[in-house]
N, C-alpha and C. Protein backbone atom coordinates (compact mmCIF):
# COMPACT_ATOMS: atom_id res chain seq x y z
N UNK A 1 204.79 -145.46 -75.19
CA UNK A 1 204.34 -144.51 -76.19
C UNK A 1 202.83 -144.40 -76.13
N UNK A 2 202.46 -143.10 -76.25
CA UNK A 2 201.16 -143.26 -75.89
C UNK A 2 200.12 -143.65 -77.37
N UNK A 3 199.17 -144.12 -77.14
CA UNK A 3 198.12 -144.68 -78.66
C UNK A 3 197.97 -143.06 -79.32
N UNK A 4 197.92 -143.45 -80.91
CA UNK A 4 197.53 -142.13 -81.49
C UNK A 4 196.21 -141.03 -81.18
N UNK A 5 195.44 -142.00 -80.36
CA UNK A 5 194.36 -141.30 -80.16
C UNK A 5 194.37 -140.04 -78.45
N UNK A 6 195.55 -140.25 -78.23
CA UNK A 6 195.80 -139.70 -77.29
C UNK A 6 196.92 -138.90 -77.42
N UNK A 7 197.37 -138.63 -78.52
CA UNK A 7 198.41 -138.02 -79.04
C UNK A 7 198.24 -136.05 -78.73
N UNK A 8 198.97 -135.53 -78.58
CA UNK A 8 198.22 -134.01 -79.11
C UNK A 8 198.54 -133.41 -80.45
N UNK A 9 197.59 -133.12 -80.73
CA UNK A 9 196.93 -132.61 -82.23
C UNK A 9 198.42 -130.96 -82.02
N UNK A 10 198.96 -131.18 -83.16
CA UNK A 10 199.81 -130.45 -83.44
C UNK A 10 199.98 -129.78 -85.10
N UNK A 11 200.25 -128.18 -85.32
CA UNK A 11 199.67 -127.53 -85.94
C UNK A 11 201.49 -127.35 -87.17
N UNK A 12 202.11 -128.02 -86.56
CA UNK A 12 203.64 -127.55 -86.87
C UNK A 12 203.49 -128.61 -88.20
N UNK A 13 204.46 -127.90 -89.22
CA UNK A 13 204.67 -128.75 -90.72
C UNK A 13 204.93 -130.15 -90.54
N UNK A 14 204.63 -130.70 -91.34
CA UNK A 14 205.07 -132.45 -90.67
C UNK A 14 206.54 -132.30 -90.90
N UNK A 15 207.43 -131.73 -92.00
CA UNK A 15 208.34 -131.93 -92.04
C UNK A 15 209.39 -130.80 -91.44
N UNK A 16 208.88 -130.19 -90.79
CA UNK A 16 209.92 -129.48 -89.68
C UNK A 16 210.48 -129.84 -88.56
N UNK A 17 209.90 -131.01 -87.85
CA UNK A 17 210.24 -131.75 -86.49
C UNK A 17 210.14 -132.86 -87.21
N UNK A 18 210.45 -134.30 -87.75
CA UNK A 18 209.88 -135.86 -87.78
C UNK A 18 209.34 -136.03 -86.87
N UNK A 19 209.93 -135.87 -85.63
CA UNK A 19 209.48 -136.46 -84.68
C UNK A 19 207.98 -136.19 -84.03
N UNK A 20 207.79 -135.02 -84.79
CA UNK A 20 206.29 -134.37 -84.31
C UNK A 20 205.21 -134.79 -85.66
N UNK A 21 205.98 -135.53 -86.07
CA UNK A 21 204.65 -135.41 -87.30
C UNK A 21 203.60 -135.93 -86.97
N UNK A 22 202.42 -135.46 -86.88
CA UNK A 22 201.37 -136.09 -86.16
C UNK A 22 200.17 -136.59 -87.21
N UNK A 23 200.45 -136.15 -88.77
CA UNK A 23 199.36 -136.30 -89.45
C UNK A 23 199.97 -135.00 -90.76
N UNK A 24 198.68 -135.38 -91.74
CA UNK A 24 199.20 -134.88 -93.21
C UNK A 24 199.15 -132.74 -93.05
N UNK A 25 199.25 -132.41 -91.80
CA UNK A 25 198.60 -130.94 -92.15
C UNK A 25 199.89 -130.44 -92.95
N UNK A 26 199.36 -129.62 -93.95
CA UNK A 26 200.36 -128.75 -94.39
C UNK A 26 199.88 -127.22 -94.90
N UNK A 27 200.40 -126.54 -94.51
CA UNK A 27 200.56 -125.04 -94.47
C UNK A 27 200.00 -124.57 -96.12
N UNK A 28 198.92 -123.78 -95.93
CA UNK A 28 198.58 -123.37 -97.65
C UNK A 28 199.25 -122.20 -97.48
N UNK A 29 199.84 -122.18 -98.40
CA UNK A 29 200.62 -120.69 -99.20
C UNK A 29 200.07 -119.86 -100.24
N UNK A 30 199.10 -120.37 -101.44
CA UNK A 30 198.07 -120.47 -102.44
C UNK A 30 199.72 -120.38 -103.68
N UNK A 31 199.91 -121.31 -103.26
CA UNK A 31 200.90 -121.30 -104.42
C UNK A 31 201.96 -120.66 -104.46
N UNK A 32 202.21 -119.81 -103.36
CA UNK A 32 203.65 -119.38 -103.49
C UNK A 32 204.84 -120.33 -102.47
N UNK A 33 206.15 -119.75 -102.21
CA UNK A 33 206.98 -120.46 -102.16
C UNK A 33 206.68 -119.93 -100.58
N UNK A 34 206.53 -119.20 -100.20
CA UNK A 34 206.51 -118.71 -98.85
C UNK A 34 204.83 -118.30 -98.30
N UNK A 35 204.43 -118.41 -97.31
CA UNK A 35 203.28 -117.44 -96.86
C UNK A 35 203.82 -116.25 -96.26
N UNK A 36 203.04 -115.22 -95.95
CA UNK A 36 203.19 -113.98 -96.09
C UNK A 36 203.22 -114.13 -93.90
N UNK A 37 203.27 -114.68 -93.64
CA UNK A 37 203.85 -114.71 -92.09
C UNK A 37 204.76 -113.46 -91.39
N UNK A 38 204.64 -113.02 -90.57
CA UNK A 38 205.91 -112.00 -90.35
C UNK A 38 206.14 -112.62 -88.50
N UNK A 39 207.46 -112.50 -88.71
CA UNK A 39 208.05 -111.91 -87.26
C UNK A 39 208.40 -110.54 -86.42
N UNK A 40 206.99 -110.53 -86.14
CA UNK A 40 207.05 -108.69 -86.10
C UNK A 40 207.91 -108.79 -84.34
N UNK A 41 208.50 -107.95 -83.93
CA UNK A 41 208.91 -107.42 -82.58
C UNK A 41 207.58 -106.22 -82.45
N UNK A 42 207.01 -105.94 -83.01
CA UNK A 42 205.79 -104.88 -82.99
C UNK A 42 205.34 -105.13 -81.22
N UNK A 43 205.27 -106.43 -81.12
CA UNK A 43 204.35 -106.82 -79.72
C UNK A 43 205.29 -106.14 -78.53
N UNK A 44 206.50 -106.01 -78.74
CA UNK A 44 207.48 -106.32 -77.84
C UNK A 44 207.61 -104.36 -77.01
N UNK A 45 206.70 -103.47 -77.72
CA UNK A 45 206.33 -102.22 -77.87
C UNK A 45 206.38 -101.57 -78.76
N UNK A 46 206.39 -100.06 -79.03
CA UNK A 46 207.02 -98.88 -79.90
C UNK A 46 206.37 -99.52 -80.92
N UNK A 47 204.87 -100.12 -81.04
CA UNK A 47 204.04 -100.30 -82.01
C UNK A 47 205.07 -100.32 -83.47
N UNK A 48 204.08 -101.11 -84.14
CA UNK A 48 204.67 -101.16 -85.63
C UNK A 48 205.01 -100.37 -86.41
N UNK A 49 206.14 -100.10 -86.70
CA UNK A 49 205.92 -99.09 -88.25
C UNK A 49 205.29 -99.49 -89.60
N UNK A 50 205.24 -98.99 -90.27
CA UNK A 50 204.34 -99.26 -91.57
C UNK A 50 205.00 -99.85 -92.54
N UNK A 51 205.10 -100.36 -93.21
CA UNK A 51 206.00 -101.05 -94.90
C UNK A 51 205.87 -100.22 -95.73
N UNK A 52 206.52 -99.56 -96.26
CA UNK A 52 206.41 -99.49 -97.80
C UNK A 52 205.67 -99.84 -98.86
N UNK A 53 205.74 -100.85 -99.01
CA UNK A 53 204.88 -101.49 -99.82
C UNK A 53 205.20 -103.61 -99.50
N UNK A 54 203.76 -103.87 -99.27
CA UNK A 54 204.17 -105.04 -99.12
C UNK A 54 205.23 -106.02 -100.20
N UNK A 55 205.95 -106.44 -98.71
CA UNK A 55 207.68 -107.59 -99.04
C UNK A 55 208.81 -106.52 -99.10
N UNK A 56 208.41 -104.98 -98.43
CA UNK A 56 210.11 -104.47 -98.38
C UNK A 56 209.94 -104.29 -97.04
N UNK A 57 210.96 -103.88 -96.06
CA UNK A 57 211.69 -103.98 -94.93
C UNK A 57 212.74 -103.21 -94.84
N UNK A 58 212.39 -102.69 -94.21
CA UNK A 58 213.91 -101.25 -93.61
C UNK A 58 214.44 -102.02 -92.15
N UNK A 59 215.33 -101.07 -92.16
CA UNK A 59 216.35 -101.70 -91.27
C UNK A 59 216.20 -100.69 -89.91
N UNK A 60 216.46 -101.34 -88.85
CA UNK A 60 216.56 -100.31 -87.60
C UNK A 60 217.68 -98.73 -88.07
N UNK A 61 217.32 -97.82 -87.29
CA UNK A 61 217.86 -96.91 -87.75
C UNK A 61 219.74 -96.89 -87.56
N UNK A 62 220.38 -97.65 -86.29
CA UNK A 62 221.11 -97.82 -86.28
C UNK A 62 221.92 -98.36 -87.41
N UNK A 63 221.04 -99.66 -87.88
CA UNK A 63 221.82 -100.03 -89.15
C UNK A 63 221.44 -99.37 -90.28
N UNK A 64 220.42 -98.81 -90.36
CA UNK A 64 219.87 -97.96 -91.89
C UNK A 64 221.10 -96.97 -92.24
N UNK A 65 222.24 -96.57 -91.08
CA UNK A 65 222.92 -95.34 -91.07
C UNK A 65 224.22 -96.12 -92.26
N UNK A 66 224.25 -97.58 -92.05
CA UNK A 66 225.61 -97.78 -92.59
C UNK A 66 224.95 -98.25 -94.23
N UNK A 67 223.59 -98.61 -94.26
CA UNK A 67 223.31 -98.99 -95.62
C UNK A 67 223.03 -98.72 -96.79
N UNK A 68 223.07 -99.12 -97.77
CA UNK A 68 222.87 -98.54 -99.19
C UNK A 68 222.00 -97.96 -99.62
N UNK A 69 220.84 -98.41 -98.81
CA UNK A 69 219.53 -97.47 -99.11
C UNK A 69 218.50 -97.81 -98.41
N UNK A 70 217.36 -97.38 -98.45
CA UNK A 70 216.50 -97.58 -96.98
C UNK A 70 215.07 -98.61 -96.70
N UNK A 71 215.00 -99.24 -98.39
CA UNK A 71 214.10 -100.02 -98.10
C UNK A 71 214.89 -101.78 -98.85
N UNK A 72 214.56 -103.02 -98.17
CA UNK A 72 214.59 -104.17 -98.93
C UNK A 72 214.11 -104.83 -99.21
N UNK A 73 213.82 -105.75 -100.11
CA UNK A 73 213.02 -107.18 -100.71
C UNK A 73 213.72 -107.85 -99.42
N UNK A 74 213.15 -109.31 -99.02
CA UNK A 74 212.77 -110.07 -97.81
C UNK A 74 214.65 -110.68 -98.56
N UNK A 75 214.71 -110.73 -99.78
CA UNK A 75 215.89 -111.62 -100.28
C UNK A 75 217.14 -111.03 -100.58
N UNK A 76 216.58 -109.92 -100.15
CA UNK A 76 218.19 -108.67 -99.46
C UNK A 76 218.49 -108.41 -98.45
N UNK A 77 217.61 -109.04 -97.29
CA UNK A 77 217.80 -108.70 -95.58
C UNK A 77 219.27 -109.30 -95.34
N UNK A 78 219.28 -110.37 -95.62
CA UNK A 78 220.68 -110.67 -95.07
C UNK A 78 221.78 -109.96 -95.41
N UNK A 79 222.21 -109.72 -96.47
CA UNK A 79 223.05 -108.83 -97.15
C UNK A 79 223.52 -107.71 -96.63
N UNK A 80 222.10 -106.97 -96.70
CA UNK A 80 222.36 -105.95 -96.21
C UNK A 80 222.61 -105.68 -94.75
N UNK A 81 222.19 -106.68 -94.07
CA UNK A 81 222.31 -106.67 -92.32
C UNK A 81 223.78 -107.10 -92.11
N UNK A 82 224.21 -108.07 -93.18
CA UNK A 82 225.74 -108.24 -92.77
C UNK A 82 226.29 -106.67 -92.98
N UNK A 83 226.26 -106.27 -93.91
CA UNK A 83 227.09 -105.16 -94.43
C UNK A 83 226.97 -103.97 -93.53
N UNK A 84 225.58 -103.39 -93.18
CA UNK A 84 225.19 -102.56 -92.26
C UNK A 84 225.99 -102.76 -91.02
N UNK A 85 225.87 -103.86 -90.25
CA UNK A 85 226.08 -104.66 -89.27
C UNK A 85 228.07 -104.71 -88.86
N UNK A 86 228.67 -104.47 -90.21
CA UNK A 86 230.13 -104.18 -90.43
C UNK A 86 229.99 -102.42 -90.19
N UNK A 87 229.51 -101.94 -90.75
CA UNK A 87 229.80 -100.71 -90.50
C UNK A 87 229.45 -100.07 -88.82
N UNK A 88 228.48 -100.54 -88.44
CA UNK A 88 227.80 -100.18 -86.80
C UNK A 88 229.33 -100.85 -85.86
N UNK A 89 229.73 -102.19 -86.54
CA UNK A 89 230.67 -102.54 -85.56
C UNK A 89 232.01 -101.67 -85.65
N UNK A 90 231.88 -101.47 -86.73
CA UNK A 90 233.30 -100.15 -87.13
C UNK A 90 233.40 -98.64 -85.97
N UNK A 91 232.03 -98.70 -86.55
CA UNK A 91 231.84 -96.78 -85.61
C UNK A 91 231.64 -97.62 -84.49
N UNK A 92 231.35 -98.39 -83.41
CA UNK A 92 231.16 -98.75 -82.63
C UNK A 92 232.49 -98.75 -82.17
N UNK A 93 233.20 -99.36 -82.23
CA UNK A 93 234.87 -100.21 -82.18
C UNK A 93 235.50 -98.77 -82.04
N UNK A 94 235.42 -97.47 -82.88
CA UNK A 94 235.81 -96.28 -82.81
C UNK A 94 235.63 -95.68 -81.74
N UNK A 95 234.61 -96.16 -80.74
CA UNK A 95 233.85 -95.15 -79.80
C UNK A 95 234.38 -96.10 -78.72
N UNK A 96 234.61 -97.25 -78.89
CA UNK A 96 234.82 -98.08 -77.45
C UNK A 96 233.72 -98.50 -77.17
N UNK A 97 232.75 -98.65 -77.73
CA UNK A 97 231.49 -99.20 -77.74
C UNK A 97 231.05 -100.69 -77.97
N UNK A 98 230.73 -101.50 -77.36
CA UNK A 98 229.97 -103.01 -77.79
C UNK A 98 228.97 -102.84 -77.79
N UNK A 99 228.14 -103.76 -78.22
CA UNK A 99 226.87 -104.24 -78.34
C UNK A 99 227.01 -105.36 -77.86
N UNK A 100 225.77 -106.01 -76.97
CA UNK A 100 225.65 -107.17 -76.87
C UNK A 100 224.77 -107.92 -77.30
N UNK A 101 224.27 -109.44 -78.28
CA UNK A 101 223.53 -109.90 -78.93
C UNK A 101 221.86 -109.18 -78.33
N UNK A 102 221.91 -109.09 -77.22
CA UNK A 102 220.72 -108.39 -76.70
C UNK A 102 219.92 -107.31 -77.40
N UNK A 103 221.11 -106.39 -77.15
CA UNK A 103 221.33 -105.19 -77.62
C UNK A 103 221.22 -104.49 -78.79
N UNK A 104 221.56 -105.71 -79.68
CA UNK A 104 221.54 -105.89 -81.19
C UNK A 104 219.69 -106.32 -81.94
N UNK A 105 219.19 -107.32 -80.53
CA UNK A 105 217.86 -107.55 -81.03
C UNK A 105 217.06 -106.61 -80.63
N UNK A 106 217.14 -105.66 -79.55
CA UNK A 106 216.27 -104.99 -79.17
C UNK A 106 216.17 -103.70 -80.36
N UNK A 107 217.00 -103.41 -80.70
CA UNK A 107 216.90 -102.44 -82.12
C UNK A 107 216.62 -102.55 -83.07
N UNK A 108 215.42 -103.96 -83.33
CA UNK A 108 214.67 -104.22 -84.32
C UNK A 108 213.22 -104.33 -83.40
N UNK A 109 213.30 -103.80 -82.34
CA UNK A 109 211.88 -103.56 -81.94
C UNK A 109 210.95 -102.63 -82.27
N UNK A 110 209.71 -103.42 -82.93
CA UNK A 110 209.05 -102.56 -83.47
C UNK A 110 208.41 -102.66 -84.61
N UNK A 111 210.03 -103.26 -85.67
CA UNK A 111 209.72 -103.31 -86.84
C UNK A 111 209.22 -104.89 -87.71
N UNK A 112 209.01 -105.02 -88.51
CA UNK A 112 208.04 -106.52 -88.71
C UNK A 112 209.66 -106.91 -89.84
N UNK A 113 209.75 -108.21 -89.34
CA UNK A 113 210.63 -108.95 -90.41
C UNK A 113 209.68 -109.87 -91.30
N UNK A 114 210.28 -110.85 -92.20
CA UNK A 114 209.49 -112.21 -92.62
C UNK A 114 209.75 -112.96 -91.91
N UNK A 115 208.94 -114.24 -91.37
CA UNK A 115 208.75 -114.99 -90.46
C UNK A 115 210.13 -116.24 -90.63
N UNK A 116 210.43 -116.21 -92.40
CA UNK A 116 211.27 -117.08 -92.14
C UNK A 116 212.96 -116.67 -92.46
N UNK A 117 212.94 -115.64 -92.56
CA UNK A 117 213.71 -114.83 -92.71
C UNK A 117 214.35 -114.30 -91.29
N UNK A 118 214.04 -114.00 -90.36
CA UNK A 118 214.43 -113.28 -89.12
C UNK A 118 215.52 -113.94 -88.14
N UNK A 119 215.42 -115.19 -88.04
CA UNK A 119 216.44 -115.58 -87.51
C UNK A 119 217.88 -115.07 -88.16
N UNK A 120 217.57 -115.13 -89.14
CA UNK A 120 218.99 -114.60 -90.76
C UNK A 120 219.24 -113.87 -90.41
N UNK A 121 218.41 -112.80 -90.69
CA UNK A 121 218.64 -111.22 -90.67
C UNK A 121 219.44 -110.52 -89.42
N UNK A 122 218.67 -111.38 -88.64
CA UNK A 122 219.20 -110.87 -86.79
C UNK A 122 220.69 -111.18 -86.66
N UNK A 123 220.98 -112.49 -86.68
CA UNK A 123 222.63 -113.65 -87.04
C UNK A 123 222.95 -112.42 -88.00
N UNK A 124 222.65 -112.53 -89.21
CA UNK A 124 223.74 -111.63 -90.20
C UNK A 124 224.23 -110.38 -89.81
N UNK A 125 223.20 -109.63 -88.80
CA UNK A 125 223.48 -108.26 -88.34
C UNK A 125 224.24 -108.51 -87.31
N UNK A 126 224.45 -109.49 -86.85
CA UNK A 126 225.12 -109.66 -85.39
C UNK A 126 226.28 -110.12 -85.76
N UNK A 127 226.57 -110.79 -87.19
CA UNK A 127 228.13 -111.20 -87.30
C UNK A 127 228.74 -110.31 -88.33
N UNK A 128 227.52 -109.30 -89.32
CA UNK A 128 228.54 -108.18 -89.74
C UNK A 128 229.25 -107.66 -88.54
N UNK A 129 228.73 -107.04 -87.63
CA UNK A 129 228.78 -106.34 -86.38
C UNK A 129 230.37 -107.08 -85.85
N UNK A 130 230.15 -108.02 -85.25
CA UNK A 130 231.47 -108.63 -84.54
C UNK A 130 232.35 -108.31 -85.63
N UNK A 131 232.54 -108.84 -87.05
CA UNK A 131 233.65 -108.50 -88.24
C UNK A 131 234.24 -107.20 -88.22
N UNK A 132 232.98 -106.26 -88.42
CA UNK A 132 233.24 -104.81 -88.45
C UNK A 132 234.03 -104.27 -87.38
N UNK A 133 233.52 -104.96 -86.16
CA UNK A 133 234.24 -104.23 -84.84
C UNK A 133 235.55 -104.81 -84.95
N UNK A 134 236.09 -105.71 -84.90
CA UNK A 134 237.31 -106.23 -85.19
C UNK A 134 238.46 -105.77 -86.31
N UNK A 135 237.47 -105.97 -87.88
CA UNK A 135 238.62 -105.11 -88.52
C UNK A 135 238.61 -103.95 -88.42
N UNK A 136 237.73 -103.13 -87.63
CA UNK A 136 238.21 -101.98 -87.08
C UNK A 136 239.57 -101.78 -86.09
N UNK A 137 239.31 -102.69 -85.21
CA UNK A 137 240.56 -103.16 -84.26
C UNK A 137 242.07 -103.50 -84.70
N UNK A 138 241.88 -104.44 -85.91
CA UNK A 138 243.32 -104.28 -86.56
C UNK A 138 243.55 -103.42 -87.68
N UNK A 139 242.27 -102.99 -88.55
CA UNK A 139 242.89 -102.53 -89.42
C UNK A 139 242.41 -100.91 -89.79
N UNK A 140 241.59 -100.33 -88.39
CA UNK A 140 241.46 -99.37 -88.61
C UNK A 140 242.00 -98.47 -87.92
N UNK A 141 242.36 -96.86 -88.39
CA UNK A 141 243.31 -96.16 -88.05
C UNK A 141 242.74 -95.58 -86.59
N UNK A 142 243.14 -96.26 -85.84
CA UNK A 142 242.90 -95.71 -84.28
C UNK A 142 244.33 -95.68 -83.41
N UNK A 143 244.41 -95.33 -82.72
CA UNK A 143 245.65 -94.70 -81.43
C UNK A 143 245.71 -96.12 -80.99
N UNK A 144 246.69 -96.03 -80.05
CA UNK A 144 246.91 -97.57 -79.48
C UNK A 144 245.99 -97.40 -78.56
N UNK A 145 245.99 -96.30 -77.90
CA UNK A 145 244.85 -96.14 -76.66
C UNK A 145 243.48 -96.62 -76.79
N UNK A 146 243.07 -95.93 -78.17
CA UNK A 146 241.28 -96.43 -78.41
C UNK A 146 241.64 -97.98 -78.80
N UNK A 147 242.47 -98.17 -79.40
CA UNK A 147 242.72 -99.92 -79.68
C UNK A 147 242.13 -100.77 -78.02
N UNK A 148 243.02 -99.95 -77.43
CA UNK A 148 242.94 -100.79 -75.97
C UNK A 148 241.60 -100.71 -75.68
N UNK A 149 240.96 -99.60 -75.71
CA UNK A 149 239.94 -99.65 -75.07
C UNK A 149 238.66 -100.02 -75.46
N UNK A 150 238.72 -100.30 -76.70
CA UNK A 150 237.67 -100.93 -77.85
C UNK A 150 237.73 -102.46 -77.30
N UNK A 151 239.43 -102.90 -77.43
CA UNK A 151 239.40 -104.24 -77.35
C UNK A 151 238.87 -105.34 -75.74
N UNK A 152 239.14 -104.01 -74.52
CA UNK A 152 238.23 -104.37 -73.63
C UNK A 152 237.23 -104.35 -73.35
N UNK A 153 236.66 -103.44 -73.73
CA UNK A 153 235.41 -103.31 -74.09
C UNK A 153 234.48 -104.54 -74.62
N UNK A 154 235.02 -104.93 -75.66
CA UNK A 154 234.82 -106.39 -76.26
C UNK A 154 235.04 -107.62 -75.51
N UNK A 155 236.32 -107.64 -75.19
CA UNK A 155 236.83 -108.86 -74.66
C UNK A 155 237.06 -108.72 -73.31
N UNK A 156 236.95 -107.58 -72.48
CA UNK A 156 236.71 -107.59 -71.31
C UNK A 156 238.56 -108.02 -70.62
N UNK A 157 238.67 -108.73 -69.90
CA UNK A 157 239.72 -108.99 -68.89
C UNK A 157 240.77 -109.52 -69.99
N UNK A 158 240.86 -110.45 -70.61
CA UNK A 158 241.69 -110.91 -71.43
C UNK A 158 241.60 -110.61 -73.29
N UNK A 159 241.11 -109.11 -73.19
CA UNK A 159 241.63 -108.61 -74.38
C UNK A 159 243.06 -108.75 -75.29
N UNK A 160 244.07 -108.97 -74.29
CA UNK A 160 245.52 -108.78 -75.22
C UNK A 160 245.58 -109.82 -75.76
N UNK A 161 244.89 -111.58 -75.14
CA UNK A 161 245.16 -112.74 -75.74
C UNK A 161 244.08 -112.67 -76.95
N UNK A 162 243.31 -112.22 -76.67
CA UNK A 162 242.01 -112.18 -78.01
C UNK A 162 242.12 -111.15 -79.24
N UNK A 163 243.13 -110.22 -78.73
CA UNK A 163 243.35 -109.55 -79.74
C UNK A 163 244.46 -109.80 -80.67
N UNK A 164 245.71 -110.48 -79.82
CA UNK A 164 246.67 -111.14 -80.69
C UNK A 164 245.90 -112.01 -81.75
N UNK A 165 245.03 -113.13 -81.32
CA UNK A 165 244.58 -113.99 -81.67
C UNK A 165 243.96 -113.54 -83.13
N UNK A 166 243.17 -112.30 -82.65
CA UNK A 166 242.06 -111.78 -83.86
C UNK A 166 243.48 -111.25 -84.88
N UNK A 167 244.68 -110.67 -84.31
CA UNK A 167 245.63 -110.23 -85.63
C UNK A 167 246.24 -111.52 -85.98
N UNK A 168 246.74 -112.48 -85.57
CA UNK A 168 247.43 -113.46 -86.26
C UNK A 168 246.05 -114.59 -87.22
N UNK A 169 245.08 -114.29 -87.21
CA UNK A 169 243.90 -114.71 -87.92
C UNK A 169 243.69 -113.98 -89.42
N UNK A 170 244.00 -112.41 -88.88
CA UNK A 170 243.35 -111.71 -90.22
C UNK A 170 244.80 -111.55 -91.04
N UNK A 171 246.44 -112.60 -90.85
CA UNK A 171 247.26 -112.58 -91.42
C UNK A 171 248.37 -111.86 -91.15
């Protein structure tokens, strides 16, 4: 183990890694529960869009289409990304269309999330999405044909075992 004095000076919360705790730093917030941090995709191109008003957050336009309304507090992202995220997998599932987790992050490029919030938001939009596409699959009114072809689409080579699977699941 190397002596503390040879340690590297590390900027991370003491209590987010133990293992990294290197000393007392801790993150000023000025008293709130969060700092104002963002996880913007801004860098990633297609420059930033603007906020509303600082702490709301719109949704990529893909998902803005399935949601309740067009701006959120940081403590409605998830919510609404599941729910949105059900409906995209619905019309998706209709069209024979997937998304792949990729696919799903690149359509928040651009826009700024909260820093500790984004992992959420992204996951919640990605497992409304899988739900939506699925109970589209069993329980929405499609032909057997688009069934089939939604469900390969998804599941690729062994759709019929994954799709039994997904109907003897939802009962």
């Amino acid at each position: 183990m190397l002596p503390s004095s040879a340690r590297p000076k590390c900027d991370v919360h003491p209590h987010t890694f133990g293992f990294l705790n290197h000393g007392p730093r801790v993150p000023r917030t000025g008293g709130k529960r969060h700092n104002t941090a963002r996880a913007s995709l801004a860098v990633m191109g297609n420059g930033g869009k603007s906020l509303a008003a600082r702490g709301t957050y719109s949704l990529p336009e893909e998902l803005a289409r399935h949601a309740s309304r067009k701006w959120f507090a940081s403590d409605q992202l998830r919510g609404a990304c599941r729910e949105a995220g059900e409906g995209l997998g619905g019309e998706d599932a209709r069209k024979a269309k997937f998304r792949t987790a990729a696919q799903m992050v690149e359509m928040w490029r651009g826009l700024d999330l909260p820093a500790w919030e984004a992992p959420y938001v992204l996951r919640d939009a990605r497992l409304g999405y899988l739900h939506g596409y699925e109970r589209a699959l069993i329980f929405g009114e499609m032909s057997e044909q688009q069934i089939e072809c939604a469900a390969e689409s998804r599941w690729g080579e062994r759709w019929r075992q994954r799709l039994e699977a997904a109907q003897e699941r939802s009962g």
